[in-house]
Structures are given as C-alpha cells and as structure tokens.
PDB file of N, CA and C in Angstrom:
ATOM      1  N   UNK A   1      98.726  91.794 127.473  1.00  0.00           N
ATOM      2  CA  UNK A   1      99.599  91.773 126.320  1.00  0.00           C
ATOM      3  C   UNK A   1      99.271  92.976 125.428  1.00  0.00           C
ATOM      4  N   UNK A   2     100.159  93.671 125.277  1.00  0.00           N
ATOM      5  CA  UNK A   2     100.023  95.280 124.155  1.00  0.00           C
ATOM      6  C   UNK A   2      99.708  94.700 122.375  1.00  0.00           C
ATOM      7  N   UNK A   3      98.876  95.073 121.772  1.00  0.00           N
ATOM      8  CA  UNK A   3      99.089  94.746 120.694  1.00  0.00           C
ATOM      9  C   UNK A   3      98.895  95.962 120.001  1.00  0.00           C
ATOM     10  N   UNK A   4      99.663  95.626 118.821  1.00  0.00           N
ATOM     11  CA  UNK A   4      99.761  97.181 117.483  1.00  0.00           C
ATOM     12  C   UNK A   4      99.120  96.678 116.586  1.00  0.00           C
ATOM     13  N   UNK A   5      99.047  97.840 116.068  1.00  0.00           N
ATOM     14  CA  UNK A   5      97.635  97.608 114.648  1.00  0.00           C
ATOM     15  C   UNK A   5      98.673  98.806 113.465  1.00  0.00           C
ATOM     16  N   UNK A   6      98.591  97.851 112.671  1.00  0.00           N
ATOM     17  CA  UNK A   6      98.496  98.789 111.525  1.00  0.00           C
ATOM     18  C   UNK A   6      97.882  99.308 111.110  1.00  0.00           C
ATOM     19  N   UNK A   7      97.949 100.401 110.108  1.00  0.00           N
ATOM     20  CA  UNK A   7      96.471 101.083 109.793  1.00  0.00           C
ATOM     21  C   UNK A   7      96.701 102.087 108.320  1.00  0.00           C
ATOM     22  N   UNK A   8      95.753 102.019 107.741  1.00  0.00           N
ATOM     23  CA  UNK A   8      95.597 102.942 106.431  1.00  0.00           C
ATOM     24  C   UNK A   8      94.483 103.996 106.849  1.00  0.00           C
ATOM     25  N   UNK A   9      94.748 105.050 106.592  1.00  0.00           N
ATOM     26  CA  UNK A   9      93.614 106.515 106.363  1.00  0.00           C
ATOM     27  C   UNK A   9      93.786 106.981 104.762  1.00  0.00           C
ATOM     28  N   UNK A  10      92.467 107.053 104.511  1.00  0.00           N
ATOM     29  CA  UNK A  10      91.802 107.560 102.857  1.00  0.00           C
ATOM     30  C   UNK A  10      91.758 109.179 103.132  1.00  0.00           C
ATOM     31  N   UNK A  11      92.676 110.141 103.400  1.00  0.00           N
ATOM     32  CA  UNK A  11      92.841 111.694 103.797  1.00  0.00           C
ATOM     33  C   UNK A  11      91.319 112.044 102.655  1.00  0.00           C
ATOM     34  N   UNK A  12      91.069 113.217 102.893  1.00  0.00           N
ATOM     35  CA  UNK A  12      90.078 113.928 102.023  1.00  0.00           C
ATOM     36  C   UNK A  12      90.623 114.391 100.810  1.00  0.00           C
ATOM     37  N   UNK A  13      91.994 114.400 100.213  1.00  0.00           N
ATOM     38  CA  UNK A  13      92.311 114.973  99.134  1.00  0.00           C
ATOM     39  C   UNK A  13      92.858 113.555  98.565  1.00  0.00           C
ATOM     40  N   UNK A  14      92.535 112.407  98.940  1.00  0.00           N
ATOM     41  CA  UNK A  14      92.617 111.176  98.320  1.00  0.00           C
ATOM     42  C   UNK A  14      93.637 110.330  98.361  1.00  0.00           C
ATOM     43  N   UNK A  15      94.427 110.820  99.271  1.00  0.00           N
ATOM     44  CA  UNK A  15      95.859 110.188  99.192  1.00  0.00           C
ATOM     45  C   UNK A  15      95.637 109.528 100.734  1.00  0.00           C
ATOM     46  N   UNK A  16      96.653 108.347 100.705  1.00  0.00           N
ATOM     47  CA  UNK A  16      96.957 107.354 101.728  1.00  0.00           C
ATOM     48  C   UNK A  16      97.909 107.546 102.960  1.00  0.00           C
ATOM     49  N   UNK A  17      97.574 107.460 103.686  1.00  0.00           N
ATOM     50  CA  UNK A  17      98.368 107.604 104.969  1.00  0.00           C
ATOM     51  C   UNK A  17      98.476 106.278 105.658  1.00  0.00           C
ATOM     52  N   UNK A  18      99.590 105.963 105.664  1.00  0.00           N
ATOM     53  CA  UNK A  18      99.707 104.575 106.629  1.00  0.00           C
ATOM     54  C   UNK A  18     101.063 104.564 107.763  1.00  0.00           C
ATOM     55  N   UNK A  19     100.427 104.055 109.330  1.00  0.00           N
ATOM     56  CA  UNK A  19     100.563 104.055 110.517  1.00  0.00           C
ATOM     57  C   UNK A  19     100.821 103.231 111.481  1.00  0.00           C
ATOM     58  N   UNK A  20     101.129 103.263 112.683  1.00  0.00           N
ATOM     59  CA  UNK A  20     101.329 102.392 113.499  1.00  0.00           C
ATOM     60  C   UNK A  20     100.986 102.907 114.574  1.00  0.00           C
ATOM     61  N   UNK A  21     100.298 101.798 115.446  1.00  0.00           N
ATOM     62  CA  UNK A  21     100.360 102.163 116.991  1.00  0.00           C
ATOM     63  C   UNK A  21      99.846 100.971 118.117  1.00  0.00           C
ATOM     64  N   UNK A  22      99.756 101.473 119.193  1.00  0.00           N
ATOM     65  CA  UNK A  22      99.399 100.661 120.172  1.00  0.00           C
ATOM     66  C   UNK A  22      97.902 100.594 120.914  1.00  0.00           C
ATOM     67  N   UNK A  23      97.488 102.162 120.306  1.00  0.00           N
ATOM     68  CA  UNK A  23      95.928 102.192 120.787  1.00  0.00           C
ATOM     69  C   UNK A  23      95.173 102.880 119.534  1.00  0.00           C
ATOM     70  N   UNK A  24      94.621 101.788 118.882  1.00  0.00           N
ATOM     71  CA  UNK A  24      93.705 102.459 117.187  1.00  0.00           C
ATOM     72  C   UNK A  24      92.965 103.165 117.245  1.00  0.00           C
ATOM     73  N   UNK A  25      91.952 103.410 118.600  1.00  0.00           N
ATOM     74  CA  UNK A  25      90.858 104.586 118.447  1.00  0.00           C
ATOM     75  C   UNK A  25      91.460 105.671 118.746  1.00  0.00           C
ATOM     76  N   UNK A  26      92.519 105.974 120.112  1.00  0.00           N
ATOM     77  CA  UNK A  26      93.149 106.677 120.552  1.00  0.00           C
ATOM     78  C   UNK A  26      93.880 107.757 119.161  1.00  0.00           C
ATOM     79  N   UNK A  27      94.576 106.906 118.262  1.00  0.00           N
ATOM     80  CA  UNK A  27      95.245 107.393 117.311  1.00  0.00           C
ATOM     81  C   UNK A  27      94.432 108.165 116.132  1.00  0.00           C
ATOM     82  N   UNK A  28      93.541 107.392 115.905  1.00  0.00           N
ATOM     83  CA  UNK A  28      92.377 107.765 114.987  1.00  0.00           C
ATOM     84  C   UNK A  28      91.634 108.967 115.652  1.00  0.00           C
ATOM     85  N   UNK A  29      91.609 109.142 116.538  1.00  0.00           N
ATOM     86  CA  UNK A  29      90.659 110.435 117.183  1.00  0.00           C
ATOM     87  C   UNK A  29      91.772 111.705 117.079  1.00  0.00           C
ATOM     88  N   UNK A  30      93.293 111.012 117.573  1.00  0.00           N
ATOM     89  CA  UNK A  30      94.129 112.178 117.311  1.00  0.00           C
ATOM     90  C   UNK A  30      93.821 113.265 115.524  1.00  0.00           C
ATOM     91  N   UNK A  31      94.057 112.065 115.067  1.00  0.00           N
ATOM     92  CA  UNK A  31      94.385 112.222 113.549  1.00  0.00           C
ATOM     93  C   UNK A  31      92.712 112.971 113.215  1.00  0.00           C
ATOM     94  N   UNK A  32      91.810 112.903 113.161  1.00  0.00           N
ATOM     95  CA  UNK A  32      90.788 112.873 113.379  1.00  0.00           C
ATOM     96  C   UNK A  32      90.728 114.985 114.055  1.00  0.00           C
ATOM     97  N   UNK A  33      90.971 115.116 114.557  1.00  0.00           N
ATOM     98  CA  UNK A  33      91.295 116.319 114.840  1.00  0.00           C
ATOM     99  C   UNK A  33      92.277 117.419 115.240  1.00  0.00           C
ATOM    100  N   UNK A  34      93.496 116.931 113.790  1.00  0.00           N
ATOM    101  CA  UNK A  34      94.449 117.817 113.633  1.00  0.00           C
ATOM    102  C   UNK A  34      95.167 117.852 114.685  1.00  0.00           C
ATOM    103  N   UNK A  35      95.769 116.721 115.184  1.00  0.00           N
ATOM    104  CA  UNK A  35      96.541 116.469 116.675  1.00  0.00           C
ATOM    105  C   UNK A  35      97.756 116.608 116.083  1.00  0.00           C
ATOM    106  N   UNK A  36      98.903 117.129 116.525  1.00  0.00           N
ATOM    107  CA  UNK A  36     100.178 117.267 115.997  1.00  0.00           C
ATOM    108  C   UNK A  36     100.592 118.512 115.199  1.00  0.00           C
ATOM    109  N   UNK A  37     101.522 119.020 115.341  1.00  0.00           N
ATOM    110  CA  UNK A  37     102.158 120.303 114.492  1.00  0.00           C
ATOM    111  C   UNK A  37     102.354 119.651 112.765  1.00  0.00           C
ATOM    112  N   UNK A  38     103.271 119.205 113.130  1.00  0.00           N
ATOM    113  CA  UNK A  38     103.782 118.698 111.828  1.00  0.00           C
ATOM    114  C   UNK A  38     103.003 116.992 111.268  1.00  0.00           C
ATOM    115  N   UNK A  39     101.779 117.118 111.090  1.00  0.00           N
ATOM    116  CA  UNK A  39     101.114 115.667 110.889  1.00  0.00           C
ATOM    117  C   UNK A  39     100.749 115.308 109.729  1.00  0.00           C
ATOM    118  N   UNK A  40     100.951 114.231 108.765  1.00  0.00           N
ATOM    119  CA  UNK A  40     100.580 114.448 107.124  1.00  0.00           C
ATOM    120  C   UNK A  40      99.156 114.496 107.018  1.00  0.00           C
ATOM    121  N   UNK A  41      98.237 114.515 108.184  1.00  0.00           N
ATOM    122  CA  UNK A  41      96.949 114.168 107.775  1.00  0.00           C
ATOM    123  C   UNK A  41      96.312 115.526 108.510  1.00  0.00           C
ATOM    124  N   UNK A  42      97.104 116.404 108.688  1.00  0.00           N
ATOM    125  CA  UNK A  42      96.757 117.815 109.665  1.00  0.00           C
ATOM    126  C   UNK A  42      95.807 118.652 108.784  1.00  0.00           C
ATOM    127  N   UNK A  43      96.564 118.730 107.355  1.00  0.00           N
ATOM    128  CA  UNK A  43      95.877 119.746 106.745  1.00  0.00           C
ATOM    129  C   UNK A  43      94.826 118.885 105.081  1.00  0.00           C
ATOM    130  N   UNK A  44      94.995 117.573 105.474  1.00  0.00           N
ATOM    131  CA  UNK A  44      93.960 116.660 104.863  1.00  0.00           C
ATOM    132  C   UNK A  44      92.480 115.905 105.702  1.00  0.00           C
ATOM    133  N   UNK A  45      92.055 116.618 106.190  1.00  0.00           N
ATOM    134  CA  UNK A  45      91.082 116.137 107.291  1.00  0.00           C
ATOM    135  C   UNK A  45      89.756 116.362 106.503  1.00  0.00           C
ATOM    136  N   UNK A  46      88.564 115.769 106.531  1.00  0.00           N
ATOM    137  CA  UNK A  46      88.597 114.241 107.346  1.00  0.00           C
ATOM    138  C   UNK A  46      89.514 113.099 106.676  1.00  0.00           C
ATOM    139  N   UNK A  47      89.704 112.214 107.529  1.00  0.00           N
ATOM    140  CA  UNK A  47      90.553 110.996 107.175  1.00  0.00           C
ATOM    141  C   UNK A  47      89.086 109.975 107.213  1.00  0.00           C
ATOM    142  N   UNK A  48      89.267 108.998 107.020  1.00  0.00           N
ATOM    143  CA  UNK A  48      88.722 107.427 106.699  1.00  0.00           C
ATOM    144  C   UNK A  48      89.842 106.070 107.169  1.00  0.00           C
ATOM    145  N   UNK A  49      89.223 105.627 107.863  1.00  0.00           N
ATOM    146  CA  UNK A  49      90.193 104.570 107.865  1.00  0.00           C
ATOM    147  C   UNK A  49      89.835 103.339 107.308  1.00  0.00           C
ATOM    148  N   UNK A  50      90.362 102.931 106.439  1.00  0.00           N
ATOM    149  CA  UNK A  50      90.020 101.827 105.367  1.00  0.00           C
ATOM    150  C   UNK A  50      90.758 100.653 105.226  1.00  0.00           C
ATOM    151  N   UNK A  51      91.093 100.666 106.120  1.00  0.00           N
ATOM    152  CA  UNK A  51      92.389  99.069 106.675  1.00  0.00           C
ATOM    153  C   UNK A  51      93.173  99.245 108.085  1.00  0.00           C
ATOM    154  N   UNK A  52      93.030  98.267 108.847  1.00  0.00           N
ATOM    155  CA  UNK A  52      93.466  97.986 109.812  1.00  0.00           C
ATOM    156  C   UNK A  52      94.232  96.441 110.308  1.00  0.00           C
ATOM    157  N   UNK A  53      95.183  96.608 111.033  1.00  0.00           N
ATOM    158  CA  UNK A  53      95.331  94.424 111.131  1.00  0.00           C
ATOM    159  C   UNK A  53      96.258  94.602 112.327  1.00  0.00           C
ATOM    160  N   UNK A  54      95.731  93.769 112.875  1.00  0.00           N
ATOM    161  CA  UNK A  54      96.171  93.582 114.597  1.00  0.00           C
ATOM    162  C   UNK A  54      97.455  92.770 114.770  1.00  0.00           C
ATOM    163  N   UNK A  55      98.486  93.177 115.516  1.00  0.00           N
ATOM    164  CA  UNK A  55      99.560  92.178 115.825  1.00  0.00           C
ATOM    165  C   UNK A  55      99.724  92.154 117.093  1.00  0.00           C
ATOM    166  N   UNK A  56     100.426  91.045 117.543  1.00  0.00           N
ATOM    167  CA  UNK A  56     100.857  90.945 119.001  1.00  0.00           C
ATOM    168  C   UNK A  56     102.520  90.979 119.235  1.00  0.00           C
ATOM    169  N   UNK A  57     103.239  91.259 118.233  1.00  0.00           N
ATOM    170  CA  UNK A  57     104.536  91.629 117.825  1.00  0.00           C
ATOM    171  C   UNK A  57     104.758  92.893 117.000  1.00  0.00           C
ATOM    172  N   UNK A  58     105.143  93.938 117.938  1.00  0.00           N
ATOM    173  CA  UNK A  58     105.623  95.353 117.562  1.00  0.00           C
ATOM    174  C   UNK A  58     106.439  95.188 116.367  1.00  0.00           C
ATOM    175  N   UNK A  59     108.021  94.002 116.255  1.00  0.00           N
ATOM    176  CA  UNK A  59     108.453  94.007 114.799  1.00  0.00           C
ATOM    177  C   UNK A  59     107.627  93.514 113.653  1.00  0.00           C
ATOM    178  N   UNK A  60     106.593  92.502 114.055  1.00  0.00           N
ATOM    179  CA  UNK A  60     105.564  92.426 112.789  1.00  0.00           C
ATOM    180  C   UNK A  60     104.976  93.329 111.874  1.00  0.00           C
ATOM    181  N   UNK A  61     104.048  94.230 113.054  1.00  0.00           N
ATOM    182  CA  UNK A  61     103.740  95.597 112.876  1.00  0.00           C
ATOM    183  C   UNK A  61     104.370  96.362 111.524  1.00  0.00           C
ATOM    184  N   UNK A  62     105.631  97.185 112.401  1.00  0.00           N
ATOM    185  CA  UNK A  62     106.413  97.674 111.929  1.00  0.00           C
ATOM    186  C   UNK A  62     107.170  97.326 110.550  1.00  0.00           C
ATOM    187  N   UNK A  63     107.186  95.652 110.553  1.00  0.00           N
ATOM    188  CA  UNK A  63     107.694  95.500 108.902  1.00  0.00           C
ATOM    189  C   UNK A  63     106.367  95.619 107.996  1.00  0.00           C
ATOM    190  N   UNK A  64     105.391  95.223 108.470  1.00  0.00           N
ATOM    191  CA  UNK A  64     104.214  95.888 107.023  1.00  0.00           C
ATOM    192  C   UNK A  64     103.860  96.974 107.082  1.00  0.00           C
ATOM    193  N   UNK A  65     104.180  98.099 107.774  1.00  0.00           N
ATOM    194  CA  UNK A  65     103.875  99.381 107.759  1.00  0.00           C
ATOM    195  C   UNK A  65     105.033  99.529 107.095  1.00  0.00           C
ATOM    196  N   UNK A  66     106.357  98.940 107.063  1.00  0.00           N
ATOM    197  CA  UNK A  66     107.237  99.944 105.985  1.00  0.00           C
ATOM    198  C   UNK A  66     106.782  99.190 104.808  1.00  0.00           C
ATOM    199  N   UNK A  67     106.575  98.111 104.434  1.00  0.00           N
ATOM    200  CA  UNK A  67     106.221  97.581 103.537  1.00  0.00           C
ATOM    201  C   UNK A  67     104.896  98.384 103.034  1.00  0.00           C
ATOM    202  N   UNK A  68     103.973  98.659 103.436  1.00  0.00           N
ATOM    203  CA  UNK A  68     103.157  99.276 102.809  1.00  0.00           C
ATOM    204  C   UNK A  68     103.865 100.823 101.768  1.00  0.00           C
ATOM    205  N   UNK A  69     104.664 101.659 103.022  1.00  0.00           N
ATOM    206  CA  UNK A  69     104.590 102.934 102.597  1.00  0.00           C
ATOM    207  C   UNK A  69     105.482 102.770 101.532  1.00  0.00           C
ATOM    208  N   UNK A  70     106.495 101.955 101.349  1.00  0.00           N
ATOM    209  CA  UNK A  70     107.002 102.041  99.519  1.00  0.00           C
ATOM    210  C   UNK A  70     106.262 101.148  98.535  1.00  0.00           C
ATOM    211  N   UNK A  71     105.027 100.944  99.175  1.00  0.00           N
ATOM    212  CA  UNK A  71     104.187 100.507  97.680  1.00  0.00           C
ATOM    213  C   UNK A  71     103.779 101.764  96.890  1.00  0.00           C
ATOM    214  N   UNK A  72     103.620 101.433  95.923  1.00  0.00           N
ATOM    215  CA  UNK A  72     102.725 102.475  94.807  1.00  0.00           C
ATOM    216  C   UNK A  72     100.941 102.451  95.392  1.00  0.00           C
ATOM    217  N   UNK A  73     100.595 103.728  94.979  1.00  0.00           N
ATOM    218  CA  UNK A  73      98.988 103.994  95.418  1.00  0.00           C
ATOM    219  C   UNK A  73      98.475 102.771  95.219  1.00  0.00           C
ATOM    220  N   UNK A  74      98.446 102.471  93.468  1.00  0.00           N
ATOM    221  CA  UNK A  74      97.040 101.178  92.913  1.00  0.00           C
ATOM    222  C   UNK A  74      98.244  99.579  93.792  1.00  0.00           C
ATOM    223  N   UNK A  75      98.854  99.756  94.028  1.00  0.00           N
ATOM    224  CA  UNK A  75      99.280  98.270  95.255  1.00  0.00           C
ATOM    225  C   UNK A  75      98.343  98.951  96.160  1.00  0.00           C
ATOM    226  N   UNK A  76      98.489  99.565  97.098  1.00  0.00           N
ATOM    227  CA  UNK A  76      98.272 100.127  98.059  1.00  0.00           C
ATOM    228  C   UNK A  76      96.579  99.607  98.093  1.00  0.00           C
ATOM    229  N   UNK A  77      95.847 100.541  96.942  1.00  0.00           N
ATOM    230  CA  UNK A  77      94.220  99.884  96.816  1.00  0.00           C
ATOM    231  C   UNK A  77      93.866  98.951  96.697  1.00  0.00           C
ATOM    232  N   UNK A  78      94.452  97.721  95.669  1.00  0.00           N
ATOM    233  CA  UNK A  78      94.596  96.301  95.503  1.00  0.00           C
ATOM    234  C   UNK A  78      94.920  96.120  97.038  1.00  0.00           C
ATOM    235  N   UNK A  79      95.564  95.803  97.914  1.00  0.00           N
ATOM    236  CA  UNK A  79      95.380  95.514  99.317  1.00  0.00           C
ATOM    237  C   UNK A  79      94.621  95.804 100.111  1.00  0.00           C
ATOM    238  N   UNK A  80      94.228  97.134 100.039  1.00  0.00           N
ATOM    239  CA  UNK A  80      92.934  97.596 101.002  1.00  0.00           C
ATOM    240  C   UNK A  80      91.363  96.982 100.403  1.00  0.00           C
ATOM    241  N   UNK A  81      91.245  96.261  99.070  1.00  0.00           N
ATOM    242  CA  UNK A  81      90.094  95.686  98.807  1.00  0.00           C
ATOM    243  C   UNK A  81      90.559  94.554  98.672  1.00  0.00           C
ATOM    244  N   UNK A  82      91.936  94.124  99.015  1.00  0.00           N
ATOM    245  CA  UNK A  82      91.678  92.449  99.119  1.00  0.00           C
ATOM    246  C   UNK A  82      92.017  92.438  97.466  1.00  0.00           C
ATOM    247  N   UNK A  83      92.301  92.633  96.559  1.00  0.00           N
ATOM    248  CA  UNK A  83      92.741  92.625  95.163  1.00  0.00           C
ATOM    249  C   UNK A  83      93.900  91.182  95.134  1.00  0.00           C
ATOM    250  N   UNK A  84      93.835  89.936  95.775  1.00  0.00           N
ATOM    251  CA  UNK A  84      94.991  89.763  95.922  1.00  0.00           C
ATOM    252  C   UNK A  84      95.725  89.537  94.339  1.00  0.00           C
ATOM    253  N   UNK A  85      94.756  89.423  93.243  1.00  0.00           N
ATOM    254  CA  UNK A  85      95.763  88.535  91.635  1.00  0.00           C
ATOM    255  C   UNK A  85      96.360  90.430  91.716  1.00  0.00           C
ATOM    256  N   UNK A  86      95.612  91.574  91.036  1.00  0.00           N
ATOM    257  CA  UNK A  86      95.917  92.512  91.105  1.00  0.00           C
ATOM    258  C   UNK A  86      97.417  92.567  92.090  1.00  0.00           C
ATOM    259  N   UNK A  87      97.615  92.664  93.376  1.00  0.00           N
ATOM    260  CA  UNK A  87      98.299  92.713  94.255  1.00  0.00           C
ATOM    261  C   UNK A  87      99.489  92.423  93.469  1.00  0.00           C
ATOM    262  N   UNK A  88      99.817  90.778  93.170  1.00  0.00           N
ATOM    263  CA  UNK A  88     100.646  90.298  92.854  1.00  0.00           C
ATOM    264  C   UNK A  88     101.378  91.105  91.710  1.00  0.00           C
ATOM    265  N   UNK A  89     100.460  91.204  90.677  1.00  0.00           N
ATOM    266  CA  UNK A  89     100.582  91.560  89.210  1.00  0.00           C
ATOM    267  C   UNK A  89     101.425  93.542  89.392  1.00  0.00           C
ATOM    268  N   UNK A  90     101.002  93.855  90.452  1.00  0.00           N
ATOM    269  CA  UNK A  90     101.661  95.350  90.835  1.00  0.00           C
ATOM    270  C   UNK A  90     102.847  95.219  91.324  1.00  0.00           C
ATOM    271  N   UNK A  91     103.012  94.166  91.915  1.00  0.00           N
ATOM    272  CA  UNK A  91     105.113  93.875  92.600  1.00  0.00           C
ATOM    273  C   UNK A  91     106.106  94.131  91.521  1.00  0.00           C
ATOM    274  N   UNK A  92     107.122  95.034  91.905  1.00  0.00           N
ATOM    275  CA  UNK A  92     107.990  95.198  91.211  1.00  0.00           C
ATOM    276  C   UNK A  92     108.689  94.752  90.493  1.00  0.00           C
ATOM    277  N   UNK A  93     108.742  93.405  91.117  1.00  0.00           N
ATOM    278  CA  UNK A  93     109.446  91.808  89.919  1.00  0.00           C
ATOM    279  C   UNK A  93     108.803  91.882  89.201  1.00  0.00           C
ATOM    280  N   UNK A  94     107.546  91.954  88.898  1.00  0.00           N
ATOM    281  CA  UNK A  94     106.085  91.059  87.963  1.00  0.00           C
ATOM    282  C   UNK A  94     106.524  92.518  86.847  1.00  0.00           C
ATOM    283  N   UNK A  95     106.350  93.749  87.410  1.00  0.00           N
ATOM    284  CA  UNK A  95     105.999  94.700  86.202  1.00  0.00           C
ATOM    285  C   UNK A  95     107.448  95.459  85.689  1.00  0.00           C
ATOM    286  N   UNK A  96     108.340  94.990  86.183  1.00  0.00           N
ATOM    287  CA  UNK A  96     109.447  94.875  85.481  1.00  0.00           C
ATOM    288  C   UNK A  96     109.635  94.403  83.903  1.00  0.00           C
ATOM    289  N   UNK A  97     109.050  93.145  84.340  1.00  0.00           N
ATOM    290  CA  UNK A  97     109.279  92.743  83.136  1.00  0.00           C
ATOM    291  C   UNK A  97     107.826  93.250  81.950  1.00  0.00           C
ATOM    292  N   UNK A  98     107.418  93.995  82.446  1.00  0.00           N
ATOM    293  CA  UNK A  98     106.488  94.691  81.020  1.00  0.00           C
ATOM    294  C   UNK A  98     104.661  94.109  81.317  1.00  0.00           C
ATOM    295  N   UNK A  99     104.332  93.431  82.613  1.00  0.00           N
ATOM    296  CA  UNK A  99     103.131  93.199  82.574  1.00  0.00           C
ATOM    297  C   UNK A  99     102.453  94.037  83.506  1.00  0.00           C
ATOM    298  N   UNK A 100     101.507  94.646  83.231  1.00  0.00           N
ATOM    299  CA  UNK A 100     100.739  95.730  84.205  1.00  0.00           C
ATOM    300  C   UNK A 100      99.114  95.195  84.219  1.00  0.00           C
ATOM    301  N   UNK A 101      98.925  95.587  85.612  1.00  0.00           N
ATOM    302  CA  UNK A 101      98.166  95.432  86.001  1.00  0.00           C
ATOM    303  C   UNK A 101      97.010  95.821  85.287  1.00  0.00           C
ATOM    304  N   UNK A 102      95.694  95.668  85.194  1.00  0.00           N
ATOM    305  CA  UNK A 102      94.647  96.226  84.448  1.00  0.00           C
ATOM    306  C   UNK A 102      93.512  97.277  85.400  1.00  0.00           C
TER     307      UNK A 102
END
C-alpha cells in the first residue's frame, strides 16, 4: 500500500515550505541538495523538516497540504508545535471578528 506524507521544511532564511509526496526521505534528500531548476527551497538551503504526517489516501494528503499553504506563518507555527488553543484563535472566522492571537 503507497502512502503520502505531508511535510513542512523550516528553509534557512526562515520561511516555510510545505509538500507532498510518496517517498519522505527520497524527497527530503532531493530538497536537501538543490534538486530541481525552479524549486522554492533551491536557493534557501539548508532546509529542516519540522512536521511530517502519514496518510494512506493521496486525497487526504493533498487536502492538508492545500490547507496548510493558505494559512498565515504564526497558524502555520501554532501547528507545527501542536499550539492547538493558539491554532484555533488564528482561523479566519475567530480573528475576523477582532480577537488575535497572543
């Protein structure tokens, strides 16, 4: 059975990269040494990978990887440490109405 992993990289200039695939070390070694022409993490190296989560459904996958990439950064960190009140308090419903996170 193939399973995909999602995945977050901490680039060296501090910004987030988040991914998908079918083989995590495989991908991480790419990324890892400037594999690809056009790669967002080509000319941010070293990367870190600071979240990962295993599925056995490619559309699973794929909906929290888009779900991740239109979060805001501090969502983004609140998830990668498990922040879950934070988490909540960063959703777009919640700070709509005027409450922000601390």
């Amino acid at each position: 059975m193939t399973s995909y992993f999602v995945y977050i990289l901490k680039c060296n200039d501090n910004s987030y990269y988040t991914g998908i695939t079918n083989n995590l070390d495989r991908r991480l070694k790419e990324h890892q040494s400037g594999y690809g022409n056009v790669s967002y993490t080509k000319t941010r190296l070293p990367v870190t990978l600071v979240f990962s989560q295993q599925f056995h459904r490619a559309d699973q996958a794929i909906a929290l990887e888009k779900q991740i990439k239109g979060w805001s950064r501090k969502k983004k960190e609140a998830f990668i440490n498990e922040e879950w009140e934070k988490l909540k308090l960063l959703s777009r419903n919640y700070t709509q109405f005027g409450n922000q996170a601390k």
